[in-house]
N, C-alpha and C. Protein backbone atom coordinates (compact mmCIF):
# COMPACT_ATOMS: atom_id res chain seq x y z
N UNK A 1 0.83 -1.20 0.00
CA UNK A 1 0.00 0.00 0.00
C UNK A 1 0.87 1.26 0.00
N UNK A 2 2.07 0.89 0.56
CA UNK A 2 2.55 2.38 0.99
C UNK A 2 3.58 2.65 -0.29
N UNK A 3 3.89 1.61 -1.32
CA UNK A 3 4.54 2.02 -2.60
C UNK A 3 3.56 2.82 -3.37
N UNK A 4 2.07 2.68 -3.12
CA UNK A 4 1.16 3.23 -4.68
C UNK A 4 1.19 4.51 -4.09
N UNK A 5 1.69 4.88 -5.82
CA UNK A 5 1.24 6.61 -6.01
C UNK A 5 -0.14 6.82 -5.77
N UNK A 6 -0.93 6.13 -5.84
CA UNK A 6 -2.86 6.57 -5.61
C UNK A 6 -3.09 6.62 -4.22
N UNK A 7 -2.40 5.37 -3.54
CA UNK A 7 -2.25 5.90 -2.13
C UNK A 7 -2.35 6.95 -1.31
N UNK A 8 -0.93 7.30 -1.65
CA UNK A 8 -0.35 8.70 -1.29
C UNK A 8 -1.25 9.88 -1.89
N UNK A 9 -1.45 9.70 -3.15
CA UNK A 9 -2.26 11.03 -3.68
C UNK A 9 -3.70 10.97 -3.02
N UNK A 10 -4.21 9.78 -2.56
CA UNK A 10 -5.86 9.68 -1.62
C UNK A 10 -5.27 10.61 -0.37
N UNK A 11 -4.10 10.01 0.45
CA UNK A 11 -3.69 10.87 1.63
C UNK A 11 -3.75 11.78 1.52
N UNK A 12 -2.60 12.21 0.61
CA UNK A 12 -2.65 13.95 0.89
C UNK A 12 -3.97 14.88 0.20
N UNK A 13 -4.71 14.26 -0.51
CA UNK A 13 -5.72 15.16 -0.69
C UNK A 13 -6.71 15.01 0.78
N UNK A 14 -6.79 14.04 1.19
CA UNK A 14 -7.74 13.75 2.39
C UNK A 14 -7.00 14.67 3.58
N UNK A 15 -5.37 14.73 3.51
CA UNK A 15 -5.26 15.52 5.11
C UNK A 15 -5.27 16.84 4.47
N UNK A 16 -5.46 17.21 2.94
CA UNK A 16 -5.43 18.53 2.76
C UNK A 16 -6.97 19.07 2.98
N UNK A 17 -7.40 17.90 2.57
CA UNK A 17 -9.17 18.81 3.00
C UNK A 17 -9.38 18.74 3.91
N UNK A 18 -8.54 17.98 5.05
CA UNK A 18 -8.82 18.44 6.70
C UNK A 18 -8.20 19.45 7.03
N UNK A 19 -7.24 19.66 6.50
CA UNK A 19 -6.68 21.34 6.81
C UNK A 19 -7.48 22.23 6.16
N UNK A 20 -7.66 22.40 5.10
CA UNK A 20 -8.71 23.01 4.45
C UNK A 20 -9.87 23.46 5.88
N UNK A 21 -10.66 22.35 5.91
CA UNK A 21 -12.02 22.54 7.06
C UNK A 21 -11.75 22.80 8.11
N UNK A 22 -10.23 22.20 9.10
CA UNK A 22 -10.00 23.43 10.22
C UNK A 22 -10.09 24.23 10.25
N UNK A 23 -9.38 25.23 9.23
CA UNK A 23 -9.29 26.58 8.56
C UNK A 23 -10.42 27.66 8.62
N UNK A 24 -11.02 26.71 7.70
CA UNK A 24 -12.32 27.67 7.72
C UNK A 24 -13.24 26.92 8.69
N UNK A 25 -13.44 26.10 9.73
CA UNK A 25 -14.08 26.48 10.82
C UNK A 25 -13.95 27.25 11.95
N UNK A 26 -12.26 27.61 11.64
CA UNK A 26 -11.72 28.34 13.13
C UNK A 26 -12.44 29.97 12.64
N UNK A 27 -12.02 30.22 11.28
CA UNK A 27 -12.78 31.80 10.67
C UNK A 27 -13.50 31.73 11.04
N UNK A 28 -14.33 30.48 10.54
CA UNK A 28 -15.79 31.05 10.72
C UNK A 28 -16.25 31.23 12.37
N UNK A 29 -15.35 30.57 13.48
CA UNK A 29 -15.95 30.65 14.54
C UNK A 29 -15.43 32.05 14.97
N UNK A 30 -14.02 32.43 14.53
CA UNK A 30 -13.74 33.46 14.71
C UNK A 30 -14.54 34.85 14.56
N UNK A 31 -15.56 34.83 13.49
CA UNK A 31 -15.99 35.93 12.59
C UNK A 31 -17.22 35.80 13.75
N UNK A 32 -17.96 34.63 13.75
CA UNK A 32 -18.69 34.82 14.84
C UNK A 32 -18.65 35.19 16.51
N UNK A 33 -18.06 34.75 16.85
CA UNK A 33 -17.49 35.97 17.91
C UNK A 33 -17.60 37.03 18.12
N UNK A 34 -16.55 37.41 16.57
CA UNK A 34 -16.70 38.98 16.63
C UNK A 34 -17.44 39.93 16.17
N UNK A 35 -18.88 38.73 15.79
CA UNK A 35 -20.28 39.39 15.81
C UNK A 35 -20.55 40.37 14.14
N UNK A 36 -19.06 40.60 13.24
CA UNK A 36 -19.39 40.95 12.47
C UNK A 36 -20.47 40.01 11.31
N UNK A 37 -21.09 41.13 10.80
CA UNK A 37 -22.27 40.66 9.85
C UNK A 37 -21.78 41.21 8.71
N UNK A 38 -21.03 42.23 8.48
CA UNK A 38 -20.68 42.89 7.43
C UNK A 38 -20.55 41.65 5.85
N UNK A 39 -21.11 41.74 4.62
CA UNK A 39 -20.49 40.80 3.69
C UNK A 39 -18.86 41.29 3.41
N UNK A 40 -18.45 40.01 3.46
CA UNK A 40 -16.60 40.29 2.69
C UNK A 40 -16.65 40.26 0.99
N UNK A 41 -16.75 41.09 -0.07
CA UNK A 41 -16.74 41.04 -0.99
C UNK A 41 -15.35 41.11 -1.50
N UNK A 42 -14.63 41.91 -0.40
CA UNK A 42 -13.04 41.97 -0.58
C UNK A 42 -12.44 40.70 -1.27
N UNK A 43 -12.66 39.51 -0.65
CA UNK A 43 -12.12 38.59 -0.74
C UNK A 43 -12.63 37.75 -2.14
């Protein structure tokens, strides 16, 4: 298992979309907090 390239490429997309969703759950808990409502169009 640990020679296949598909392997590895399942892993790192899987721990990248868990970094991914930490990410934006910590914002988003962050943003809530700080109670802003404002839309970010900036971004």
């Amino acid at each position: 298992m640990w020679r296949d390239p598909g392997a590895w490429i399942a892993i790192g997309v899987s721990l990248l979309f868990l970094v991914v969703a930490l990410v934006m759950h910590r914002v988003i808990v962050k943003v809530l907090k700080n109670g802003s409502t404002e839309p970010s169009d900036h971004e």
